[in-house]
N, C-alpha and C. Protein backbone atom coordinates (compact mmCIF):
# COMPACT_ATOMS: atom_id res chain seq x y z
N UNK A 1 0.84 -1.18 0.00
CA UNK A 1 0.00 0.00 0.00
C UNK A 1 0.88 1.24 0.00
N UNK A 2 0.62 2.06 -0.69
CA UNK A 2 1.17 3.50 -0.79
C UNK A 2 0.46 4.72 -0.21
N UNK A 3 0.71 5.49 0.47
CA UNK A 3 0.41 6.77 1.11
C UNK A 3 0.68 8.10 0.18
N UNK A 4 -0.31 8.29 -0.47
CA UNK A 4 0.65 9.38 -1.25
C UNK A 4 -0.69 10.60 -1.61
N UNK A 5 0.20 11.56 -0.98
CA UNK A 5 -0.91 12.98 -0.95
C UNK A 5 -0.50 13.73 -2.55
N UNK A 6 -0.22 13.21 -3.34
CA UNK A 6 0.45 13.46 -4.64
C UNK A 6 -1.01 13.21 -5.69
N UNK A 7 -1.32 12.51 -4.80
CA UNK A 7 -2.82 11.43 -5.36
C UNK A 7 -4.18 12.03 -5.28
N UNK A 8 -5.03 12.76 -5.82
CA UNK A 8 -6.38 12.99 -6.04
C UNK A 8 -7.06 12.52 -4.81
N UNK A 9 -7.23 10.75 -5.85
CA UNK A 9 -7.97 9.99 -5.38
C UNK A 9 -7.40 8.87 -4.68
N UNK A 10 -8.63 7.66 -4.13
CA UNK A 10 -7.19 6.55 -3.55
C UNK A 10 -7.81 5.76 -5.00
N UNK A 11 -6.92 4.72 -5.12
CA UNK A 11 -7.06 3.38 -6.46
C UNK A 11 -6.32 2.14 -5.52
N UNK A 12 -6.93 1.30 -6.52
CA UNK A 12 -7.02 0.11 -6.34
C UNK A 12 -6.30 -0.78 -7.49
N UNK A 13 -5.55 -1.92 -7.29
CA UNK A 13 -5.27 -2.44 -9.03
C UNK A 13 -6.24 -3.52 -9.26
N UNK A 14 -6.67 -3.09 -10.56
CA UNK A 14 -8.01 -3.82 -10.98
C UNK A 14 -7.91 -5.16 -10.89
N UNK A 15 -6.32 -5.78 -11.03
CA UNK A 15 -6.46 -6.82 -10.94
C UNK A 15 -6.52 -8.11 -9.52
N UNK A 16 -6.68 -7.28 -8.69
CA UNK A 16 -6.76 -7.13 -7.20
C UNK A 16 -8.40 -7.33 -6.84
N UNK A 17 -9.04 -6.47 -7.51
CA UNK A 17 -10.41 -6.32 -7.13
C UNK A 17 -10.93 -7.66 -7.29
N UNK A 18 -10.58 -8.12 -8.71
CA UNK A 18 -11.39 -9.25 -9.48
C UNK A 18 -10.73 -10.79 -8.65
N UNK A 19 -9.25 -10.75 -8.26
CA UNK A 19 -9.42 -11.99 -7.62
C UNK A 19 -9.54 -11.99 -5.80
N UNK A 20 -9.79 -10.68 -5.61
CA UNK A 20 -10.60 -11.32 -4.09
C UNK A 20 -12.13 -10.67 -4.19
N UNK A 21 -12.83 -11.34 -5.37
CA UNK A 21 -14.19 -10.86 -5.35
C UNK A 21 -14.85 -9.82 -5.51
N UNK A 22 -14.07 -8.65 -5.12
CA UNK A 22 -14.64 -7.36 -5.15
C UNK A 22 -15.94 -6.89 -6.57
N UNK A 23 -16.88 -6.09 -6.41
CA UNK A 23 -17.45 -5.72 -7.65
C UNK A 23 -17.50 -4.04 -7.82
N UNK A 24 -16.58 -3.89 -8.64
CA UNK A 24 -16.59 -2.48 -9.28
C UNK A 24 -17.84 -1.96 -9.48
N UNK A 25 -18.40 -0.69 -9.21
CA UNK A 25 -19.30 -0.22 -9.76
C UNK A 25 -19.27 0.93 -10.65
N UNK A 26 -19.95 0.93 -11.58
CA UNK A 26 -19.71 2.12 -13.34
C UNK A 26 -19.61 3.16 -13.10
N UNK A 27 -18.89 4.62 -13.00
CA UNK A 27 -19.06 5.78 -12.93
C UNK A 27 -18.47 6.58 -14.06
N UNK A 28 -18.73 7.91 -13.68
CA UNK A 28 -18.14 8.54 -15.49
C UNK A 28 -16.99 8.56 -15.35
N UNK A 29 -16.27 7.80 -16.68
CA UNK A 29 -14.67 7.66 -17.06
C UNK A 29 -13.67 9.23 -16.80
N UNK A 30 -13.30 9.05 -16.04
CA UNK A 30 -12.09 10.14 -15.95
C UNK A 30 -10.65 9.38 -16.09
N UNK A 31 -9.41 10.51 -16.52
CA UNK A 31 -8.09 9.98 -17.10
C UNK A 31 -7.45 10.35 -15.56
N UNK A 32 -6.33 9.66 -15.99
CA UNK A 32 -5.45 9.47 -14.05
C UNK A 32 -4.11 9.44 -14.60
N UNK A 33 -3.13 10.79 -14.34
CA UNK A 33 -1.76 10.77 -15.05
C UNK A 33 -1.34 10.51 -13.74
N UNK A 34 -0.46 9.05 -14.39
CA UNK A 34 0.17 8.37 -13.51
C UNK A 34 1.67 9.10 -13.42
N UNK A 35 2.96 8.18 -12.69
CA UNK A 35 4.08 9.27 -12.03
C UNK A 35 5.25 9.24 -13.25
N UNK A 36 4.94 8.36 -14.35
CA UNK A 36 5.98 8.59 -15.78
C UNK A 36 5.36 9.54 -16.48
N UNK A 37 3.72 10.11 -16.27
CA UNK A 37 3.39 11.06 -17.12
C UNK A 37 2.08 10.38 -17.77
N UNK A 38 2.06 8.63 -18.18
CA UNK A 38 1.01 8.28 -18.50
C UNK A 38 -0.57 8.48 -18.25
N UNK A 39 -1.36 8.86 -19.08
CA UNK A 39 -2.57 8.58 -18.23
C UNK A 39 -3.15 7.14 -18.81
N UNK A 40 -3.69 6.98 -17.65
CA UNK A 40 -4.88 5.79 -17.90
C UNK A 40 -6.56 6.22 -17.41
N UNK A 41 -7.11 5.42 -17.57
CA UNK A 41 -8.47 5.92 -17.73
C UNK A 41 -9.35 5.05 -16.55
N UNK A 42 -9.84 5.80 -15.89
CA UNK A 42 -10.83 4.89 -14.85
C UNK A 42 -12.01 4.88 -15.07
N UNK A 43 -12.68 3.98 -14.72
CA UNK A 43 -14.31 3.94 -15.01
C UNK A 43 -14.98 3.42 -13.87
N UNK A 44 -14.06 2.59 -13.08
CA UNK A 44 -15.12 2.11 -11.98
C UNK A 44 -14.60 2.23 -10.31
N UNK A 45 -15.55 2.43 -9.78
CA UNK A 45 -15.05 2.55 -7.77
C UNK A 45 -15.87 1.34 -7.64
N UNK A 46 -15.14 1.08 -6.28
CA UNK A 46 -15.82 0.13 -5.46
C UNK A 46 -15.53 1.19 -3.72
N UNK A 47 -16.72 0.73 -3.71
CA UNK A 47 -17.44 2.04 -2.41
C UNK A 47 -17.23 1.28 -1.08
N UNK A 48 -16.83 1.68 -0.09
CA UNK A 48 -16.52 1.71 1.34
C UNK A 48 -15.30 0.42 1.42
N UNK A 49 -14.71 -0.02 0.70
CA UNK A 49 -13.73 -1.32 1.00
C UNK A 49 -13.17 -0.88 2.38
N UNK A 50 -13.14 -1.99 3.31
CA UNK A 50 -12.64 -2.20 4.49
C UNK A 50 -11.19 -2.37 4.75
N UNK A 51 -10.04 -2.24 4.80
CA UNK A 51 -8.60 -2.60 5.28
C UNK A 51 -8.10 -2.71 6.51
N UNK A 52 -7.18 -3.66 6.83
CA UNK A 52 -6.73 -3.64 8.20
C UNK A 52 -4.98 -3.18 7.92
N UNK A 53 -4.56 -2.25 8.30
CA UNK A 53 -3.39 -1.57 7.81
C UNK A 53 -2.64 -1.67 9.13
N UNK A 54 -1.67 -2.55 9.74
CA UNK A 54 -1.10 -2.36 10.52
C UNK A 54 -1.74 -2.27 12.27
N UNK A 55 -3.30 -3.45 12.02
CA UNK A 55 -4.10 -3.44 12.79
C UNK A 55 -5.13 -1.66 13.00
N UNK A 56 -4.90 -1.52 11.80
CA UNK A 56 -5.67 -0.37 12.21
C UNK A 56 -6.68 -0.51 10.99
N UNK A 57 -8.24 -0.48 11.40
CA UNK A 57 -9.26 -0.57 10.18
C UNK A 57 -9.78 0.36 10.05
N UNK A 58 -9.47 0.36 8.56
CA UNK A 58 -9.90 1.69 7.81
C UNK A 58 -10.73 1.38 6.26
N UNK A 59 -11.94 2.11 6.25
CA UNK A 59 -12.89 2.33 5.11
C UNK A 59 -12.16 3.29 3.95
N UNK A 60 -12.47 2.66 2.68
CA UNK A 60 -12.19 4.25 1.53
C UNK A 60 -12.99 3.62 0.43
N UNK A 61 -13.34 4.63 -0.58
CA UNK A 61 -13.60 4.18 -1.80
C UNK A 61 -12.39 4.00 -2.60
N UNK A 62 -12.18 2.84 -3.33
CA UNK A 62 -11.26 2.93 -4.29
C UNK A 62 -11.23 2.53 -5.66
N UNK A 63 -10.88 3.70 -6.44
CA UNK A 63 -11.08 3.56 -7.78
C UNK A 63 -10.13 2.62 -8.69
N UNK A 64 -11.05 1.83 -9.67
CA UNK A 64 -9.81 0.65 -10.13
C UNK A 64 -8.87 1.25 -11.08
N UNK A 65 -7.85 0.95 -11.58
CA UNK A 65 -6.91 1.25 -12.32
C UNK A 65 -5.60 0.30 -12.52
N UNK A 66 -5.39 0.19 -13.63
CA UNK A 66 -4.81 -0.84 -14.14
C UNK A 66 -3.18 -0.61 -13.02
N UNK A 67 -3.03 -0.74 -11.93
CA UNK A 67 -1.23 -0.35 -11.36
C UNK A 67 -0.58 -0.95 -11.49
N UNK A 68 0.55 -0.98 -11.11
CA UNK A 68 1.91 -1.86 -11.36
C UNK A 68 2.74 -1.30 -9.88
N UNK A 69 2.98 -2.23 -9.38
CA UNK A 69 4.12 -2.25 -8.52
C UNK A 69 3.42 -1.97 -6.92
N UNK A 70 2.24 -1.27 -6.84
CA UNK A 70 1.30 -1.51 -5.91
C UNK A 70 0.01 -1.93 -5.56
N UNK A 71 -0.56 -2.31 -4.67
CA UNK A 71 -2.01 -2.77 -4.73
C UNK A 71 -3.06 -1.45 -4.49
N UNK A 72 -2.77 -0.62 -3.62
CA UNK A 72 -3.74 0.21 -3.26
C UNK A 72 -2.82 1.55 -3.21
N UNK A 73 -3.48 2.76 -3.58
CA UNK A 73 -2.73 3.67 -3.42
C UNK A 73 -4.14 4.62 -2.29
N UNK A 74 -3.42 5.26 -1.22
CA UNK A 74 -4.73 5.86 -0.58
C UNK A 74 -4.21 7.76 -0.87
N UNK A 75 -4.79 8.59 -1.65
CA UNK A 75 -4.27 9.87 -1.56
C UNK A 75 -5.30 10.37 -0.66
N UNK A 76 -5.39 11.80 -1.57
CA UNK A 76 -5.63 12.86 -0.85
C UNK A 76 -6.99 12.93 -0.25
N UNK A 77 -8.25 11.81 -1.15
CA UNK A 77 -9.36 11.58 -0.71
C UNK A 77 -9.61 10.86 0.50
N UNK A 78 -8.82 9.91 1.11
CA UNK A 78 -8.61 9.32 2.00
C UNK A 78 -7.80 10.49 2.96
N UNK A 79 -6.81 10.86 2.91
CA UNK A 79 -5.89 11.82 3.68
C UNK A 79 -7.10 12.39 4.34
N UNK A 80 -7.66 13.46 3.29
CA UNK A 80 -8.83 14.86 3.74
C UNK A 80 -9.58 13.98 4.75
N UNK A 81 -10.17 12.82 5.19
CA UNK A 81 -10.94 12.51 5.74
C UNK A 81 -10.25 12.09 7.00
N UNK A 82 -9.22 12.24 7.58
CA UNK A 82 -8.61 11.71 8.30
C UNK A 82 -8.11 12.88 9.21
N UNK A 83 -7.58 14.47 8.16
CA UNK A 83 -7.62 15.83 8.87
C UNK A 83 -6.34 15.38 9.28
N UNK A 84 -5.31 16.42 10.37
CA UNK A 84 -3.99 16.70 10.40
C UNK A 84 -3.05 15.54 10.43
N UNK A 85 -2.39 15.42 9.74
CA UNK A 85 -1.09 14.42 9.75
C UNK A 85 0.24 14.63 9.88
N UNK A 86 0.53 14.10 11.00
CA UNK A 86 2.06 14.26 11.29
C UNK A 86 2.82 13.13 10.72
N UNK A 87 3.57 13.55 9.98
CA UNK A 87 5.12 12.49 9.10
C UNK A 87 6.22 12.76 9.74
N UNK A 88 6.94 11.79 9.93
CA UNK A 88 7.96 11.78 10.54
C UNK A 88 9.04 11.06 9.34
N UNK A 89 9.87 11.81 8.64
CA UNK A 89 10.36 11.34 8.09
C UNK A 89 11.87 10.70 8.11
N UNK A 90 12.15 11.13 9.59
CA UNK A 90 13.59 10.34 9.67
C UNK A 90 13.33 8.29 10.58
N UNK A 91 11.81 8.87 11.34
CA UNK A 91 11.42 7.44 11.49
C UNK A 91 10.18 6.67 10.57
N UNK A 92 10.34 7.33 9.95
CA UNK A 92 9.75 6.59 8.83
C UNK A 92 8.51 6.24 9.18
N UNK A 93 7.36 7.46 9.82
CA UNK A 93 6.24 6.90 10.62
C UNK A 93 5.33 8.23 9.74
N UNK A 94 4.12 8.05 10.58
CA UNK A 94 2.89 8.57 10.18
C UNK A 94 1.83 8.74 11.38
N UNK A 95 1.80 10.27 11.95
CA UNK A 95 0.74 10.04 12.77
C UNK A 95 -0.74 10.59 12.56
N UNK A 96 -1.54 10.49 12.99
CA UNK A 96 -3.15 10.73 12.60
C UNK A 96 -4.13 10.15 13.36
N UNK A 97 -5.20 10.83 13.23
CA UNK A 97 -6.36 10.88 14.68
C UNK A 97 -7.55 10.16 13.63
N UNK A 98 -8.04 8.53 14.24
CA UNK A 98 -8.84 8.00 13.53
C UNK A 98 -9.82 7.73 14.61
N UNK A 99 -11.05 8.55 14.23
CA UNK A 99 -12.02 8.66 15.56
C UNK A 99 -11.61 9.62 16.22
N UNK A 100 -11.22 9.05 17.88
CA UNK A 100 -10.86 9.81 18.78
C UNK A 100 -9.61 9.60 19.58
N UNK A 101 -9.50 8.52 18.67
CA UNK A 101 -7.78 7.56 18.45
C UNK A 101 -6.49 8.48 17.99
N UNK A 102 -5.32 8.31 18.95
CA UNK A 102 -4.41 8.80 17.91
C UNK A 102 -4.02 7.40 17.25
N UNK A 103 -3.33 7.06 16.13
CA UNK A 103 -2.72 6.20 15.34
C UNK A 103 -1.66 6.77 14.78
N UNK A 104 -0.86 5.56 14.22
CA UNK A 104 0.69 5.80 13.79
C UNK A 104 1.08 4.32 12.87
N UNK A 105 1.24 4.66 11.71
CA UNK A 105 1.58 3.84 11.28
C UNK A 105 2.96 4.04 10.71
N UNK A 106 3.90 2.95 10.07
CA UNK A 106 5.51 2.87 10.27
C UNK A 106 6.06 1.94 8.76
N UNK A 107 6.55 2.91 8.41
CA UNK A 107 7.25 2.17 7.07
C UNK A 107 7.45 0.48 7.04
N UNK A 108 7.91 -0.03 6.25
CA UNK A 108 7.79 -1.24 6.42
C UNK A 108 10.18 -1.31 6.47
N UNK A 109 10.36 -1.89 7.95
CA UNK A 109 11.55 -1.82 8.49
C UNK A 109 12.46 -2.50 6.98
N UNK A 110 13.77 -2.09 6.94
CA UNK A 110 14.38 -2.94 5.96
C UNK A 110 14.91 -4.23 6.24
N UNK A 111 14.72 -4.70 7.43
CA UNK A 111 15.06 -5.87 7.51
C UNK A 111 13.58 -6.75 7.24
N UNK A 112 13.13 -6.35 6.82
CA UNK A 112 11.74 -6.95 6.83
C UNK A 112 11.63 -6.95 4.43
N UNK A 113 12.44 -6.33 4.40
CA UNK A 113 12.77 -6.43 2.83
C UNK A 113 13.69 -6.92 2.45
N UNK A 114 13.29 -8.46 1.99
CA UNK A 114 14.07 -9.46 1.85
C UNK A 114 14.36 -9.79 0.42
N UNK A 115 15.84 -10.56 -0.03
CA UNK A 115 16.05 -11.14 -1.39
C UNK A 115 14.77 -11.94 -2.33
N UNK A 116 14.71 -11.94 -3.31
CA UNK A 116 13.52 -12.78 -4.11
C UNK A 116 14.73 -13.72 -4.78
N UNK A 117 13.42 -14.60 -5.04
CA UNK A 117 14.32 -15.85 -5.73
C UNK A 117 13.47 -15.84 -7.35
N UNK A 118 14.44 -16.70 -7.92
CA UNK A 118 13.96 -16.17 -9.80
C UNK A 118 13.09 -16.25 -10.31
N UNK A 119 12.37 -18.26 -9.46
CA UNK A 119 10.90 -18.34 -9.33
C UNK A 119 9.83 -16.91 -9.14
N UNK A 120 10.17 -16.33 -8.07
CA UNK A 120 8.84 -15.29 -7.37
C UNK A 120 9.30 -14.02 -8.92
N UNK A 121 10.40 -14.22 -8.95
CA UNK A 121 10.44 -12.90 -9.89
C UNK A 121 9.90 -13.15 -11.38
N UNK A 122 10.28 -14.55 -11.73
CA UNK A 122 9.42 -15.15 -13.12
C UNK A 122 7.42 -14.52 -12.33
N UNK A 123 7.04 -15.10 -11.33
CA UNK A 123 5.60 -14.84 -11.81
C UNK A 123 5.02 -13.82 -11.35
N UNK A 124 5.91 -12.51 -10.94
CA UNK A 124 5.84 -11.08 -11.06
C UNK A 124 5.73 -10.72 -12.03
N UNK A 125 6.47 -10.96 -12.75
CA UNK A 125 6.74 -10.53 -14.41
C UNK A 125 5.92 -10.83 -15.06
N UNK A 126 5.21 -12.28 -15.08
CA UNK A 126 4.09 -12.82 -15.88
C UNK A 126 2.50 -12.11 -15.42
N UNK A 127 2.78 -11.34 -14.16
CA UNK A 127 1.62 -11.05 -13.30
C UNK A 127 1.51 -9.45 -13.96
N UNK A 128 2.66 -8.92 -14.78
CA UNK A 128 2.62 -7.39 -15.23
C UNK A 128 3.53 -6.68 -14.60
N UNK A 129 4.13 -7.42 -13.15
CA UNK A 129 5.34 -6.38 -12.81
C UNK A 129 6.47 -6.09 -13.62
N UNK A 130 7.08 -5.08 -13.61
CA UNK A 130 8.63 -4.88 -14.35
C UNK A 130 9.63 -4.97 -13.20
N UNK A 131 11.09 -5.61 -13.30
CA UNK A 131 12.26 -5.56 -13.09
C UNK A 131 13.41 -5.05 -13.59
N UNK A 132 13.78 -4.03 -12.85
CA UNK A 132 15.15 -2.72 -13.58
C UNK A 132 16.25 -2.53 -12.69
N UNK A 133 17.40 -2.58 -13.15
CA UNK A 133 18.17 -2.41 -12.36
C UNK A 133 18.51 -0.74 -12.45
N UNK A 134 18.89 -0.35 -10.66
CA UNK A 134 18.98 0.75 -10.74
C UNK A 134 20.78 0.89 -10.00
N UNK A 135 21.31 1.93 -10.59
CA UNK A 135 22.99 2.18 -10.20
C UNK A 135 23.07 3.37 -10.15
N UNK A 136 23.70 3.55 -9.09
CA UNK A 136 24.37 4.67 -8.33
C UNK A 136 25.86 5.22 -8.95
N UNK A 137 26.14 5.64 -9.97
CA UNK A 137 26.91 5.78 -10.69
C UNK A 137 28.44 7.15 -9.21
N UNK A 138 27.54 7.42 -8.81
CA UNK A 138 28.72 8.43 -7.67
C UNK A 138 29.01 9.36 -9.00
N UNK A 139 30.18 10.40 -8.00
CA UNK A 139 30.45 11.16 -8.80
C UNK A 139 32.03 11.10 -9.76
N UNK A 140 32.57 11.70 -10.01
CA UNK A 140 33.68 11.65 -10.46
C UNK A 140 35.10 11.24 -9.86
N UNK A 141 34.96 12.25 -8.41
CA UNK A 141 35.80 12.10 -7.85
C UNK A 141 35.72 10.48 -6.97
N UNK A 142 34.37 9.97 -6.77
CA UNK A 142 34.48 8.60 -6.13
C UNK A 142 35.12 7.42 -7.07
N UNK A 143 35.13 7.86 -8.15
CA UNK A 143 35.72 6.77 -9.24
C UNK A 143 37.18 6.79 -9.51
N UNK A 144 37.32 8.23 -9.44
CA UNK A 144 38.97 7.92 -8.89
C UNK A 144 39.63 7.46 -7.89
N UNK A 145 38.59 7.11 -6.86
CA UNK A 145 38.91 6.92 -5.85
C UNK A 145 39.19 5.44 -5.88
N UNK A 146 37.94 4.65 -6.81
CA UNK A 146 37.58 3.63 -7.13
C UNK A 146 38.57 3.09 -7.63
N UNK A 147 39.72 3.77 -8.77
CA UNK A 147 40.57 3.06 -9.44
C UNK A 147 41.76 2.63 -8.51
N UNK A 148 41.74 3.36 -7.43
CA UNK A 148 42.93 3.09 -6.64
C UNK A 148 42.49 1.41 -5.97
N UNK A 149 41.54 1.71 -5.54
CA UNK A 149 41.24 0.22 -4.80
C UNK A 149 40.53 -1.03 -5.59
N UNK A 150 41.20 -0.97 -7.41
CA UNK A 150 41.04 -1.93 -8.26
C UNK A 150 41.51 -3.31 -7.85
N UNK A 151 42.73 -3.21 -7.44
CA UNK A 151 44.00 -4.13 -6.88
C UNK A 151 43.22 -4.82 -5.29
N UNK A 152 42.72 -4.17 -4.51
CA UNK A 152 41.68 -4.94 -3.28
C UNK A 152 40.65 -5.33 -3.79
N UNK A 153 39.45 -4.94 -5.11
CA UNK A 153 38.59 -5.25 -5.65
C UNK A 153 38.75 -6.50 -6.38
N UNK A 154 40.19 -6.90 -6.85
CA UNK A 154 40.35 -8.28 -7.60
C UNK A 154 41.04 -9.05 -6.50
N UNK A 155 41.73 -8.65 -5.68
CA UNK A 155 41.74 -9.78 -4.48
C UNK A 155 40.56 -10.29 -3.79
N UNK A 156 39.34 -9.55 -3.79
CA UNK A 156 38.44 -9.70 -3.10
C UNK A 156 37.80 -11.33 -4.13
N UNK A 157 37.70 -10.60 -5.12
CA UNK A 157 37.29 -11.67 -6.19
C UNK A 157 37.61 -12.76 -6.33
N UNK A 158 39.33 -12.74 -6.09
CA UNK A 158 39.74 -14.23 -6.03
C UNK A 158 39.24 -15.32 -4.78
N UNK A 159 38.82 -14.08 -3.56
CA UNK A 159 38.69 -15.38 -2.47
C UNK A 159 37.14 -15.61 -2.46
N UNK A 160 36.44 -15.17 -3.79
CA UNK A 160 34.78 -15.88 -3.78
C UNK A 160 34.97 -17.08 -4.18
N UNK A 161 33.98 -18.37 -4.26
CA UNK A 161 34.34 -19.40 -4.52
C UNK A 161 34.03 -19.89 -5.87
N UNK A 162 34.48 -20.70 -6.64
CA UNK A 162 34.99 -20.83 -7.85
C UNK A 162 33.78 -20.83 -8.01
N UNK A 163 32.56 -21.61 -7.92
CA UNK A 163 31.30 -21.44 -8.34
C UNK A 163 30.50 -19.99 -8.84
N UNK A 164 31.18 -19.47 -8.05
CA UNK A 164 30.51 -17.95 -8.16
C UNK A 164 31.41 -17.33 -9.18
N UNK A 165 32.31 -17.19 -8.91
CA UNK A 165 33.27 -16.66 -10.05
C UNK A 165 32.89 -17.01 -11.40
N UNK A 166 32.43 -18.24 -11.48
CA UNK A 166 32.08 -18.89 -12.75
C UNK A 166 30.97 -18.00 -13.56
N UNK A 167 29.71 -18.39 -12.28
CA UNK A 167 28.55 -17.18 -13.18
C UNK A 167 28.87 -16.05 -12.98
N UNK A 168 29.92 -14.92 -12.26
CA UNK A 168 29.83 -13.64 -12.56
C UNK A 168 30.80 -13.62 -13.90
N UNK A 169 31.74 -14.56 -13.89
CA UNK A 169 32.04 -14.58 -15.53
C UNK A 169 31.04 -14.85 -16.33
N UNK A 170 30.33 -15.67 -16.50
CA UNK A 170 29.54 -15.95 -18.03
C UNK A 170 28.72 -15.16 -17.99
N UNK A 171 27.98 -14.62 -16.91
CA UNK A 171 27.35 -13.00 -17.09
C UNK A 171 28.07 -11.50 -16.58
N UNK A 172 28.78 -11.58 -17.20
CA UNK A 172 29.71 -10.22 -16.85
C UNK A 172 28.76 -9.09 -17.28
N UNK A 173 28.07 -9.06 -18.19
CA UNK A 173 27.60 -7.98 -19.00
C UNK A 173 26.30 -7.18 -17.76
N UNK A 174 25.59 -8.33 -17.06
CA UNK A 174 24.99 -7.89 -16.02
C UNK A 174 25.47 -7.01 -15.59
N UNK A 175 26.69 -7.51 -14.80
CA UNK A 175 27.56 -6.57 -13.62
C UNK A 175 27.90 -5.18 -13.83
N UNK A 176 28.25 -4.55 -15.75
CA UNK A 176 29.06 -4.00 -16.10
C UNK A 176 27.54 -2.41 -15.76
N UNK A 177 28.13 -1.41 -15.57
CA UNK A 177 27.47 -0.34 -15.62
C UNK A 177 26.98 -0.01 -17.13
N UNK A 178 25.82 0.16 -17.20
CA UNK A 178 24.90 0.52 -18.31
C UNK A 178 25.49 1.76 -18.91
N UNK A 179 25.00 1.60 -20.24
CA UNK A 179 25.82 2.62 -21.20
C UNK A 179 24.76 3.38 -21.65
N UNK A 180 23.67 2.97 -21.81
CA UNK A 180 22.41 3.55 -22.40
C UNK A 180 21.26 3.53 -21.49
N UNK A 181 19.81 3.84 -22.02
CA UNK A 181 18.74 3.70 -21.13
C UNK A 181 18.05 2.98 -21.25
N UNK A 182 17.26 2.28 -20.37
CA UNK A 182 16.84 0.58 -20.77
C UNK A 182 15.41 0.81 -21.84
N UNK A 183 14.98 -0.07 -22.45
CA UNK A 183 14.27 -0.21 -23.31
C UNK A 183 13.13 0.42 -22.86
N UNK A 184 12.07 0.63 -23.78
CA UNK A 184 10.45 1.19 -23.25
C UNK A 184 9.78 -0.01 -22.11
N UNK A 185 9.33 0.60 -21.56
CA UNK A 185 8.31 -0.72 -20.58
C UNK A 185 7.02 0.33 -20.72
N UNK A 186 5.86 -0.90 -20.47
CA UNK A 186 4.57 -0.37 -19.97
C UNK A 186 4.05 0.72 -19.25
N UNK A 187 5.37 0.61 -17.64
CA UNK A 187 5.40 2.37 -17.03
C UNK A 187 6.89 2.90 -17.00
N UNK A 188 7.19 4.08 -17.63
CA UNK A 188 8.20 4.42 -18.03
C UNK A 188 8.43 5.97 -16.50
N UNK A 189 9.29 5.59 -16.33
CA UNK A 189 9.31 7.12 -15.19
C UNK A 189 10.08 7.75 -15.60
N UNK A 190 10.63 9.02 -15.71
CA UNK A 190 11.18 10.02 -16.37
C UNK A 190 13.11 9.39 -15.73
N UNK A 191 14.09 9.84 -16.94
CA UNK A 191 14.96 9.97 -16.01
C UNK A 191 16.01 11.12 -16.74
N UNK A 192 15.95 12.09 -15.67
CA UNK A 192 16.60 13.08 -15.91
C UNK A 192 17.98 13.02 -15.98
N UNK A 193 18.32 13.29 -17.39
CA UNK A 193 19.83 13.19 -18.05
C UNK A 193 20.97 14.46 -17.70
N UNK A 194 21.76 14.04 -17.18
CA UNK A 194 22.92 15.68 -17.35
C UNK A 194 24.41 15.13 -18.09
N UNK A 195 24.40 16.12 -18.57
CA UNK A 195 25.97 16.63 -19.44
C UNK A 195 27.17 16.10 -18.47
């Protein structure tokens, strides 16, 4: 689930609705520019859905829309009904008065974001998710820095075990930093180029 006051409305991914039963109901089609710029087009809400978010239950309408990468997004229509919110952004929390309740809900910890295996990532992919690798290229001066500690970077290499060495050889091209920008996908997010 995503929190995002960036958001109108809250949505739902349509394909979510249909396998735990839910029934959309018809309203007039409005367009929804998503965060690469795309729009897509909504046509249907499903009215009061129930959630339990961190033991805390909460009602919204949510409008379907084809998403990728999340199930529910709750914006600003959900937010407004909820009135002042405190973010805490170095603990990664959220506070807010539901009823006469205070509540707080809390990022999801990183130890709690774990490796996938190729299986789960094959039927992501088949399910509509995309997989991209993203690199931290640093700046100039860290790469000079980088060349000095080439000579500890290939000692390091030698004491992985031959198995491994094997596939980071026959896929080297993985490893190597990208030269270009990856192909079109379905949701494309902007990426701002500099000189």
């Amino acid at each position: 689930m995503l929190v995002d006051s960036g958001s109108s409305h809250n949505f739902i991914n349509a394909n979510i609705v249909r396998k735990i039963g839910l029934r959309g109901a018809a309203i007039e089609p409005f367009d929804v520019k998503v965060a690469n710029g795309e729009k897509l087009k909504c046509e249907e809400v499903v009215h009061e859905v129930m959630m339990n978010v961190q033991g805390i239950r909460i009602a919204a309408d949510l409008h379907l829309l084809s998403l990728v990468g999340v199930n529910v997004v709750l914006g600003n229509a959900w937010l407004k009904s909820i009135g002042k919110v405190v973010t805490d952004f170095d603990a990664m929390t959220m506070e807010f008065k539901l009823g006469e309740r205070k509540r707080t809900w809390a990022a999801l910890p990183l130890k709690e974001i774990k490796q996938c295996e190729a299986q789960m990532i094959e039927r992501l992919c088949k399910g509509g998710a995309q997989c991209f690798t993203v690199v931290n290229d640093g700046d100039r001066q860290e790469r000079k820095s980088e060349k000095k500690n080439t000579n500890e970077l290939q000692d390091e290499l030698q004491r992985l075990p031959e198995k491994v060495r094997k596939v980071m050889a026959n896929h080297r091209q993985v490893l190597e930093v990208p030269t270009s920008l990856p192909s079109p996908r379905h949701c494309d997010h902007c990426i701002t180029l500099k000189d």
